[in-house]
Protein backbone atom coordinates (compact mmCIF):
# COMPACT_ATOMS: atom_id res chain seq x y z
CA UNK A 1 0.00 0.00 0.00
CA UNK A 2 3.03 2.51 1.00
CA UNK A 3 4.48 2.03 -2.52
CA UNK A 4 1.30 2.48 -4.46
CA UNK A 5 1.11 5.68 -2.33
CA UNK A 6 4.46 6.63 -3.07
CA UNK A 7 4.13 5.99 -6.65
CA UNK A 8 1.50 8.17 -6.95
CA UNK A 9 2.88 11.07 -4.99
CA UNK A 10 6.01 10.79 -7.41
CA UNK A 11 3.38 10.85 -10.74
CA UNK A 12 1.91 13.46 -8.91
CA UNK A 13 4.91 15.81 -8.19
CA UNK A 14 6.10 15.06 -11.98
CA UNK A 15 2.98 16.00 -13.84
CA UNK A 16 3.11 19.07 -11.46
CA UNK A 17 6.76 20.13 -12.70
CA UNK A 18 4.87 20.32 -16.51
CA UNK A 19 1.54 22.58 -15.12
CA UNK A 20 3.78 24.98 -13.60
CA UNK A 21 4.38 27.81 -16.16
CA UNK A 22 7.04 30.01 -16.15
CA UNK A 23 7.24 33.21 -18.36
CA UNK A 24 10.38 32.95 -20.64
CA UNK A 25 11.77 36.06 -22.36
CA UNK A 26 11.33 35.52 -26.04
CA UNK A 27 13.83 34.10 -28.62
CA UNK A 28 14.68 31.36 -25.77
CA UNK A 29 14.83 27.71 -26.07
CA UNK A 30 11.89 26.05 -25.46
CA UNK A 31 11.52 23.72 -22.38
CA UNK A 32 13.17 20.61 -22.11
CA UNK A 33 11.09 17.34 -22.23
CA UNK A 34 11.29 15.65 -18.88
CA UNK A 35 12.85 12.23 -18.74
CA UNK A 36 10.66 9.87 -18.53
CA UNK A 37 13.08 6.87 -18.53
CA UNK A 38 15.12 8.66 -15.67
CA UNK A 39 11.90 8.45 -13.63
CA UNK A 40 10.92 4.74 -13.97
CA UNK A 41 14.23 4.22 -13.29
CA UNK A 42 14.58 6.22 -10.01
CA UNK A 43 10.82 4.79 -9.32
CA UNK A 44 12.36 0.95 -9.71
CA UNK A 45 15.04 1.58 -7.34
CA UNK A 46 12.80 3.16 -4.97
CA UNK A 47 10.60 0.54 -5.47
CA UNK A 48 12.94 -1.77 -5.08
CA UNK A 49 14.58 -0.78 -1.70
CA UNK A 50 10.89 -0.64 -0.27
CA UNK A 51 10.64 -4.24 -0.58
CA UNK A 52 13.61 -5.31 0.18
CA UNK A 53 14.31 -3.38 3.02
CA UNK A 54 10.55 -2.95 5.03
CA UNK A 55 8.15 -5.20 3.42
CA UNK A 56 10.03 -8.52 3.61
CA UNK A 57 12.64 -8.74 6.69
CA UNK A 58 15.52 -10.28 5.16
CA UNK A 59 15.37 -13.54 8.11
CA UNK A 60 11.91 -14.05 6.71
CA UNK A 61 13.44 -14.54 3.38
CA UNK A 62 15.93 -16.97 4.63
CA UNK A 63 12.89 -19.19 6.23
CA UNK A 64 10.84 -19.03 3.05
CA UNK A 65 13.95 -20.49 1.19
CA UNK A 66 14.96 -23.02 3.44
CA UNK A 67 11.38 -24.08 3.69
CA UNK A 68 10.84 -24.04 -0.79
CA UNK A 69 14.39 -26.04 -0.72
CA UNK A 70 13.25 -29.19 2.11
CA UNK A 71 10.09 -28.96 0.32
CA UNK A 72 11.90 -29.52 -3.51
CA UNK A 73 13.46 -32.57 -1.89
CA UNK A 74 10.62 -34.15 -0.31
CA UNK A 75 8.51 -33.94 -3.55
CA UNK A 76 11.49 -33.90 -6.13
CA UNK A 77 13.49 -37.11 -4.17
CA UNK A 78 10.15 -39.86 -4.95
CA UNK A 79 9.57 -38.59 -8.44
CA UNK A 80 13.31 -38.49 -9.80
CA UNK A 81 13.53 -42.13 -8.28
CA UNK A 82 10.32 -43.19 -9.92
CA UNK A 83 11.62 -41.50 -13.21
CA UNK A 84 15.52 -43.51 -12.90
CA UNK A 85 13.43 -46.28 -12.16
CA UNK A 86 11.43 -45.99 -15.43
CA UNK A 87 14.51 -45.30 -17.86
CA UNK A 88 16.23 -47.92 -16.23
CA UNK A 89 13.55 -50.15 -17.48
CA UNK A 90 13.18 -48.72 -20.77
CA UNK A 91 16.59 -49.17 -21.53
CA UNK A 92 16.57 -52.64 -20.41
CA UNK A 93 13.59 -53.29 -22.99
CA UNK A 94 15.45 -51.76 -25.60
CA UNK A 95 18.51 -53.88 -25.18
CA UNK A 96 16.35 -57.24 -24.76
CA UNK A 97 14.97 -55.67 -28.06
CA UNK A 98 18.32 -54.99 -29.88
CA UNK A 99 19.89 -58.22 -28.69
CA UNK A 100 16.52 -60.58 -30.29
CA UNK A 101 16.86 -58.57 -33.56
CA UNK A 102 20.56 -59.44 -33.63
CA UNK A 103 20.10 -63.11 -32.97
């Protein structure tokens, strides 16, 4: 919720920068456009640092990978031994198969 906020105070203050208007003697250069790119970027990074920094505490990342790792193994460990299992077999059947065509 803070960054939506924030992003929309920054879109805020940036279309604000283009309604101001400032009288210019004449025979000067016009205005530059603003940035755009420069913003999204500084946005991102703001962005960014929110979430790393307040909305996920860095121990709570830790936990949340330790507990997607044990969980990969418990499901990952039955199924890759099922599947070694199964190409074991198949190659079996394709060697009984080789060695009866050769005969």
């Amino acid at each position: 919720m803070k960054g939506l906020a924030l992003a929309i105070v920054l879109l805020s203050v940036y279309c604000l920068e283009g309604a101001v208007v400032e009288q210019k003697p004449e025979g000067e250069a016009p205005p530059q456009i603003p940035d755009i790119a420069g913003a999204f970027k500084e946005y991102a990074q703001v962005f960014s640092q929110y979430f790393t920094t307040e909305m996920v505490p860095q121990e709570r990342i830790e936990q949340l990978r330790t507990q997607a790792q044990a969980f990969a193994q418990q499901t990952l460990k039955p199924i890759t031994d099922q599947m070694t299992e199964t190409f074991s077999q198949f190659l079996e059947s394709v060697k009984e198969s080789v060695m009866k065509a050769a005969t």
